[in-house]
Protein backbone atom coordinates (compact mmCIF):
# COMPACT_ATOMS: atom_id res chain seq x y z
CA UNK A 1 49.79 84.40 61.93
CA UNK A 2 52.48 82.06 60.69
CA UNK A 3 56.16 82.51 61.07
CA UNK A 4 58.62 81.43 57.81
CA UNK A 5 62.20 80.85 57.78
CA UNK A 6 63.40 81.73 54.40
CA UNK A 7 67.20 80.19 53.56
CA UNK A 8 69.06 80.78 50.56
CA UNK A 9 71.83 77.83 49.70
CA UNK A 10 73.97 77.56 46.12
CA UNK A 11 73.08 74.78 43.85
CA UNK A 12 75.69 71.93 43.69
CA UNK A 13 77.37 71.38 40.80
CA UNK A 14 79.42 68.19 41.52
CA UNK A 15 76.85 65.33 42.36
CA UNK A 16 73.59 64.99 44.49
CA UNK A 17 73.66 67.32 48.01
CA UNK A 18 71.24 66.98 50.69
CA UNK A 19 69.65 70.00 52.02
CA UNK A 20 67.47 69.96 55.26
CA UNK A 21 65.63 73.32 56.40
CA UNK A 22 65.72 74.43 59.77
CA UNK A 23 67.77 74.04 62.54
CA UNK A 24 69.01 70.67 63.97
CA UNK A 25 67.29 71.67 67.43
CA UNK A 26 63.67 71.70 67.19
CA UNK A 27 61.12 72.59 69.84
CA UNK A 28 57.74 71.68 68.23
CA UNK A 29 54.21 71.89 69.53
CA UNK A 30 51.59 69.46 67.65
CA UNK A 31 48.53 71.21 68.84
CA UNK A 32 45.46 72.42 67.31
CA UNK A 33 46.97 75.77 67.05
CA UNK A 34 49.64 74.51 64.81
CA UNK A 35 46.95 72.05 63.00
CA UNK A 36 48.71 68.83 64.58
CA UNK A 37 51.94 68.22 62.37
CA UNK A 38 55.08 69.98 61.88
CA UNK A 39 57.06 69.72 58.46
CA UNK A 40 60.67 69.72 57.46
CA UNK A 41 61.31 70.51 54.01
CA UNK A 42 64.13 68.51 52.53
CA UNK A 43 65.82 69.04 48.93
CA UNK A 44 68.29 67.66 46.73
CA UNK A 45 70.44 71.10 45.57
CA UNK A 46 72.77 69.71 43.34
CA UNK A 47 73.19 68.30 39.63
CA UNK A 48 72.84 64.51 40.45
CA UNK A 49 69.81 62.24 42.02
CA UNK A 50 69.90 62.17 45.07
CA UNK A 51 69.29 58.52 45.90
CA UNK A 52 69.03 55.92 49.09
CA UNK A 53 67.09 58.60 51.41
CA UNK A 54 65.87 56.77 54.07
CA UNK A 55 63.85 58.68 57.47
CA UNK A 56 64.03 57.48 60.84
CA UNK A 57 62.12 58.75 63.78
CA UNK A 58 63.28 57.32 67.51
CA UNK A 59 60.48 59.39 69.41
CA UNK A 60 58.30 59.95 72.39
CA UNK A 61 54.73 60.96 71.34
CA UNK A 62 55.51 61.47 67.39
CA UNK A 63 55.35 59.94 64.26
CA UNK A 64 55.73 60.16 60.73
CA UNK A 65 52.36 60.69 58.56
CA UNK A 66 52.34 57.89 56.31
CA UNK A 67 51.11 59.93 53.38
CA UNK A 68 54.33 62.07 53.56
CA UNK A 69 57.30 60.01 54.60
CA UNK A 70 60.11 59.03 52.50
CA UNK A 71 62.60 56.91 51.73
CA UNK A 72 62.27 53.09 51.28
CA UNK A 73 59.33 52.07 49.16
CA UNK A 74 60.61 52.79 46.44
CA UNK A 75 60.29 56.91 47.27
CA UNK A 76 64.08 56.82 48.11
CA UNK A 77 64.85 59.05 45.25
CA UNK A 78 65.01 63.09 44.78
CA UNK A 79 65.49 64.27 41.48
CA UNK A 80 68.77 66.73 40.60
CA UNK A 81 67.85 70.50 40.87
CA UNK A 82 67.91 70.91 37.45
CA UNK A 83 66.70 69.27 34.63
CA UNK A 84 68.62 69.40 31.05
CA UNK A 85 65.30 68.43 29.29
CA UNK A 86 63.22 70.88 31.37
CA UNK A 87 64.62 73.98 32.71
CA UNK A 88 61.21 75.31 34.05
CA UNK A 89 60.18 75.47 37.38
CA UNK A 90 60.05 71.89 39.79
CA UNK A 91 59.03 70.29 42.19
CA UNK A 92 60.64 66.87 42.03
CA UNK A 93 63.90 67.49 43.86
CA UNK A 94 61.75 68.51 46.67
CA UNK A 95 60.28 66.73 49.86
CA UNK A 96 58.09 67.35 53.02
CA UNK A 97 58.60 65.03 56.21
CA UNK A 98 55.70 65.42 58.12
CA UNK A 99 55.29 64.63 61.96
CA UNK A 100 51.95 64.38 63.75
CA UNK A 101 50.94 63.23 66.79
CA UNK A 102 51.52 59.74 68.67
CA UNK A 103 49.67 60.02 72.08
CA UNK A 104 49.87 62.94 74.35
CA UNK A 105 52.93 64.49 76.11
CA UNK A 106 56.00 65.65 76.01
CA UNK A 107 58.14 65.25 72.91
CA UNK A 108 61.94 63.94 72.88
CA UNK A 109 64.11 62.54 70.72
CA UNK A 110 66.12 61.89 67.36
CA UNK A 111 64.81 62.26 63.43
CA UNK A 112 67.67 61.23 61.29
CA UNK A 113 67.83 62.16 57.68
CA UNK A 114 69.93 60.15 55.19
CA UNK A 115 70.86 59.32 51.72
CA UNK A 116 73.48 57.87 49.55
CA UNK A 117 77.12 59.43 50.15
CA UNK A 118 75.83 62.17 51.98
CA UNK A 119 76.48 63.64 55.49
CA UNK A 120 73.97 62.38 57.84
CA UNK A 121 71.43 64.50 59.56
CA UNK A 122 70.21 64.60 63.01
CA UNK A 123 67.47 66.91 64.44
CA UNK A 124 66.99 66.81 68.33
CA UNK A 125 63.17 67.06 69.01
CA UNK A 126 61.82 68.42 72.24
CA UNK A 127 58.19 70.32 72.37
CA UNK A 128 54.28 68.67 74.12
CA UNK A 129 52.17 67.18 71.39
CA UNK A 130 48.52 67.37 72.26
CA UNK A 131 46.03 70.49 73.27
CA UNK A 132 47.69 72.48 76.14
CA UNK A 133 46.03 72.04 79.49
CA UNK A 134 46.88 72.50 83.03
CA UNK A 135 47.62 69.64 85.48
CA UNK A 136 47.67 70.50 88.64
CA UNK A 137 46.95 68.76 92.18
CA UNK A 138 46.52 72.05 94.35
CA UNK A 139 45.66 75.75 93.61
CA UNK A 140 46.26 79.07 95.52
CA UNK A 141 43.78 80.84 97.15
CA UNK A 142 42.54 83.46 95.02
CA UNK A 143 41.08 87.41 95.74
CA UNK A 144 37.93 88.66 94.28
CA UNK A 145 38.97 91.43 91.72
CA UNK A 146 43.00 90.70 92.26
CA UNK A 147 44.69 89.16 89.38
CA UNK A 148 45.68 85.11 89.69
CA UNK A 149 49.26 83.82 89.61
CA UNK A 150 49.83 79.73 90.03
């Protein structure tokens, strides 16, 4: 079972506004469990492109999937909320950062979200990326038929 965050925010109507979901501490776990990646949903919530969006990851142990980054490469651009032209439902002011994987062990550092005139976003990463396993040098003596603490 999957947990969801659910956050409701008020369209902009005076220019482009950047909208990042989730907190800006993350503790993430890129595991088999979790299907190795972890996603942040950005959006542009107000009336005007959003433009110069640029991603930068300064890691331990993570990295951006290539198929899903943005920003530079000319995929820089999210499209304003609304549409005059086509009121219907969108996709195209809407983006998914992806992180998987970059070795194995512990996670720590900085993902930075930015874009033209807009405040910039940091999100503290922390979390193991890899299966979980034990590492150990010594063990307790154990009981037959007594539970096991170490």
């Amino acid at each position: 079972m999957r947990k969801y965050q659910v956050r409701v925010v008020r369209k902009e109507i005076d220019g482009p506004k950047l909208f990042v979901n989730g907190p800006s501490e993350r503790e993430i776990f890129l595991d088999k469990y979790f299907g190795y990646e972890h996603s942040i949903l950005i959006a542009n919530i107000g009336d005007r492109n959003l433009t110069g969006l640029i991603v930068e990851l300064d890691a331990a142990h993570v990295k951006l999937d290539d198929y899903w980054t943005v920003g530079g490469g000319g995929n820089n651009t999210l499209e304003a909320f609304a549409k005059a032209d086509n009121p219907g439902p969108q996709a195209d002011n809407m983006a998914k950062i992806t992180l998987v994987p970059d070795g194995i062990g512990e996670i720590g550092g900085t993902l930075t979200i930015s874009a033209e005139d807009q405040t910039l976003v940091v999100i503290e990463l922390t979390g193991y990326a890899g299966d979980p396993h034990i590492i150990t040098e010594t063990l307790g003596d154990a009981v037959k038929g007594e539970r096991y603490f170490c």
